[in-house]
Protein backbone atom coordinates (compact mmCIF):
# COMPACT_ATOMS: atom_id res chain seq x y z
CA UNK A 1 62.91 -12.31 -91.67
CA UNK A 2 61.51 -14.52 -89.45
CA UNK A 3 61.27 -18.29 -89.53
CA UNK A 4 58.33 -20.60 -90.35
CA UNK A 5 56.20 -22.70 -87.44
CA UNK A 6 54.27 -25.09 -87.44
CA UNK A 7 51.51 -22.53 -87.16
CA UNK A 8 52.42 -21.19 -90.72
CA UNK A 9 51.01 -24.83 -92.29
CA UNK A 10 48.27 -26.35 -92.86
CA UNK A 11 47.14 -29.48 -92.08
CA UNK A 12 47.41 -32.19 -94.50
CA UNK A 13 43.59 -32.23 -95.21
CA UNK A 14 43.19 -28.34 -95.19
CA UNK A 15 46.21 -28.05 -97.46
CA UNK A 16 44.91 -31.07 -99.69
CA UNK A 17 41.69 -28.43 -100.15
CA UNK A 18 43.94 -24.86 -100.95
CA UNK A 19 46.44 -26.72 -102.84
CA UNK A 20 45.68 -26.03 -106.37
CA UNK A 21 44.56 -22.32 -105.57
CA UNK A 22 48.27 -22.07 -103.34
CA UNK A 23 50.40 -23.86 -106.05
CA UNK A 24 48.79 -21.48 -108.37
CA UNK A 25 49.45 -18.30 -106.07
CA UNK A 26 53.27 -19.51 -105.32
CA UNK A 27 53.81 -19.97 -109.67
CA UNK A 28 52.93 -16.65 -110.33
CA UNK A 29 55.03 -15.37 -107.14
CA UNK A 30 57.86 -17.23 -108.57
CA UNK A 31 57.84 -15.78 -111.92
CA UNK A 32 59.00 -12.17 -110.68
CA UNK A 33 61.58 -14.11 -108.65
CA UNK A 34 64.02 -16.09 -110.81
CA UNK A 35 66.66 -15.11 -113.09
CA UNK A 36 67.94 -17.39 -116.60
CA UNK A 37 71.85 -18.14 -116.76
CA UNK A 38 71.52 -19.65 -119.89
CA UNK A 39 69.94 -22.10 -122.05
CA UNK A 40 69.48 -24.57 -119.10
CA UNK A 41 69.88 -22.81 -115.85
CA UNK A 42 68.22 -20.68 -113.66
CA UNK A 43 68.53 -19.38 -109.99
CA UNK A 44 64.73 -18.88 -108.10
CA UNK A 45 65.06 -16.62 -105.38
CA UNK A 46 63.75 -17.86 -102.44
CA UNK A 47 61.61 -16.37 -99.79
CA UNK A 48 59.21 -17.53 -96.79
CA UNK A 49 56.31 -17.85 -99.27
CA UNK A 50 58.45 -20.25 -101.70
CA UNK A 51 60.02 -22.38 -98.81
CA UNK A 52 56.80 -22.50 -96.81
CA UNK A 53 55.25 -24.16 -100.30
CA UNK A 54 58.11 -26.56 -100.62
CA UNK A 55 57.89 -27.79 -96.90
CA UNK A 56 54.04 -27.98 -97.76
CA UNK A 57 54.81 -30.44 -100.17
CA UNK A 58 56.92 -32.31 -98.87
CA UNK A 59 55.19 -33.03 -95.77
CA UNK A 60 51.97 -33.97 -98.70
CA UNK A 61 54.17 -36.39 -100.42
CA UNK A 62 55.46 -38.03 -97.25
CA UNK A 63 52.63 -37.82 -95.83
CA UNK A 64 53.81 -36.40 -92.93
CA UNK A 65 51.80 -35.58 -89.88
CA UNK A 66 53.22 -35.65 -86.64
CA UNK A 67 55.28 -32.92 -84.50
CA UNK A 68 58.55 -34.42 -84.79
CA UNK A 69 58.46 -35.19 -88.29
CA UNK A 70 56.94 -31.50 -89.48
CA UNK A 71 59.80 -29.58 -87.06
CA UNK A 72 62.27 -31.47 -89.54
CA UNK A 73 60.66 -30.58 -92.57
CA UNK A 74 61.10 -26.43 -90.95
CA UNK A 75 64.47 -27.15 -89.49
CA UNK A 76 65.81 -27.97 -93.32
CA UNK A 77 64.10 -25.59 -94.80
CA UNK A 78 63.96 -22.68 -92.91
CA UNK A 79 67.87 -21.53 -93.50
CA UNK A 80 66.54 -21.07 -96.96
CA UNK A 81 64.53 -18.27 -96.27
CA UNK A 82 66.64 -15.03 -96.25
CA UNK A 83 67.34 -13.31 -93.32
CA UNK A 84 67.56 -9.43 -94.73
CA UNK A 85 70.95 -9.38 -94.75
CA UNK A 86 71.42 -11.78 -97.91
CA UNK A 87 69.74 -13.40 -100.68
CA UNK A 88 69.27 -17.35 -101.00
CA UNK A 89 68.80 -18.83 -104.13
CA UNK A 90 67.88 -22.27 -105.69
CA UNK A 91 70.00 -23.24 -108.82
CA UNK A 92 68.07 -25.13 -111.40
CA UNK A 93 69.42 -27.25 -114.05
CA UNK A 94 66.51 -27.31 -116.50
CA UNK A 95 66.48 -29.73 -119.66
CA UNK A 96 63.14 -30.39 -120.82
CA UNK A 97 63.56 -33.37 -123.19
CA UNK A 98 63.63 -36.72 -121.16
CA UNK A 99 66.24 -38.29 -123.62
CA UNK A 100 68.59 -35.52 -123.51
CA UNK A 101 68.15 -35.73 -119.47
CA UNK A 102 69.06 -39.40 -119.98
CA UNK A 103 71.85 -38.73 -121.88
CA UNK A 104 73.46 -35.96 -119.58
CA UNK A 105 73.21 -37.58 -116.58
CA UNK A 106 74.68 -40.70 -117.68
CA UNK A 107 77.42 -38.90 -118.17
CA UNK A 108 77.93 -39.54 -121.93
């Protein structure tokens, strides 16, 4: 599998306008790719189209714009794409109710 580039993203403005229509395209994609251990767990599969979301937003929410900063976003994230020679997975702790999240991570 190859890696992302800076080529793969948009910018900031042209992903501002195909957000909602991408985040709604990735959701979807990530239904068919995760797998419940439990009540409150779950492991997403990751590929290039879920990591190249999540550097996507992350470059939106710190505003991120320049060359240095958007080759760190793809240096952390690109070892999470799988290589075709093993799987990578993101394991989610999922509690819905805020007091209960509270609670557990208080550790009472």
């Amino acid at each position: 599998m190859t890696q992302l580039t800076r080529e793969d993203l948009w910018s900031l403005e042209e992903y501002a306008a195909r957000r909602a229509d991408f985040r709604a395209e990735v959701m979807a994609h990530k239904k068919t790719r995760q797998l419940p251990l439990g009540d409150h767990a779950r492991l997403y599969f990751e590929d290039a189209t879920t990591i190249r979301y999540q550097i996507q937003e992350m470059l939106r929410i710190e505003r991120v714009f320049e060359p240095a900063g958007i080759e760190e976003e793809l240096s952390a994230y690109n070892p999470l794409i799988p290589d075709g020679h093993n799987w990578k997975a993101t394991f989610m702790i999922e509690i819905p109710d805020p007091e209960q999240r509270a609670v557990s991570g208080s550790g009472r």
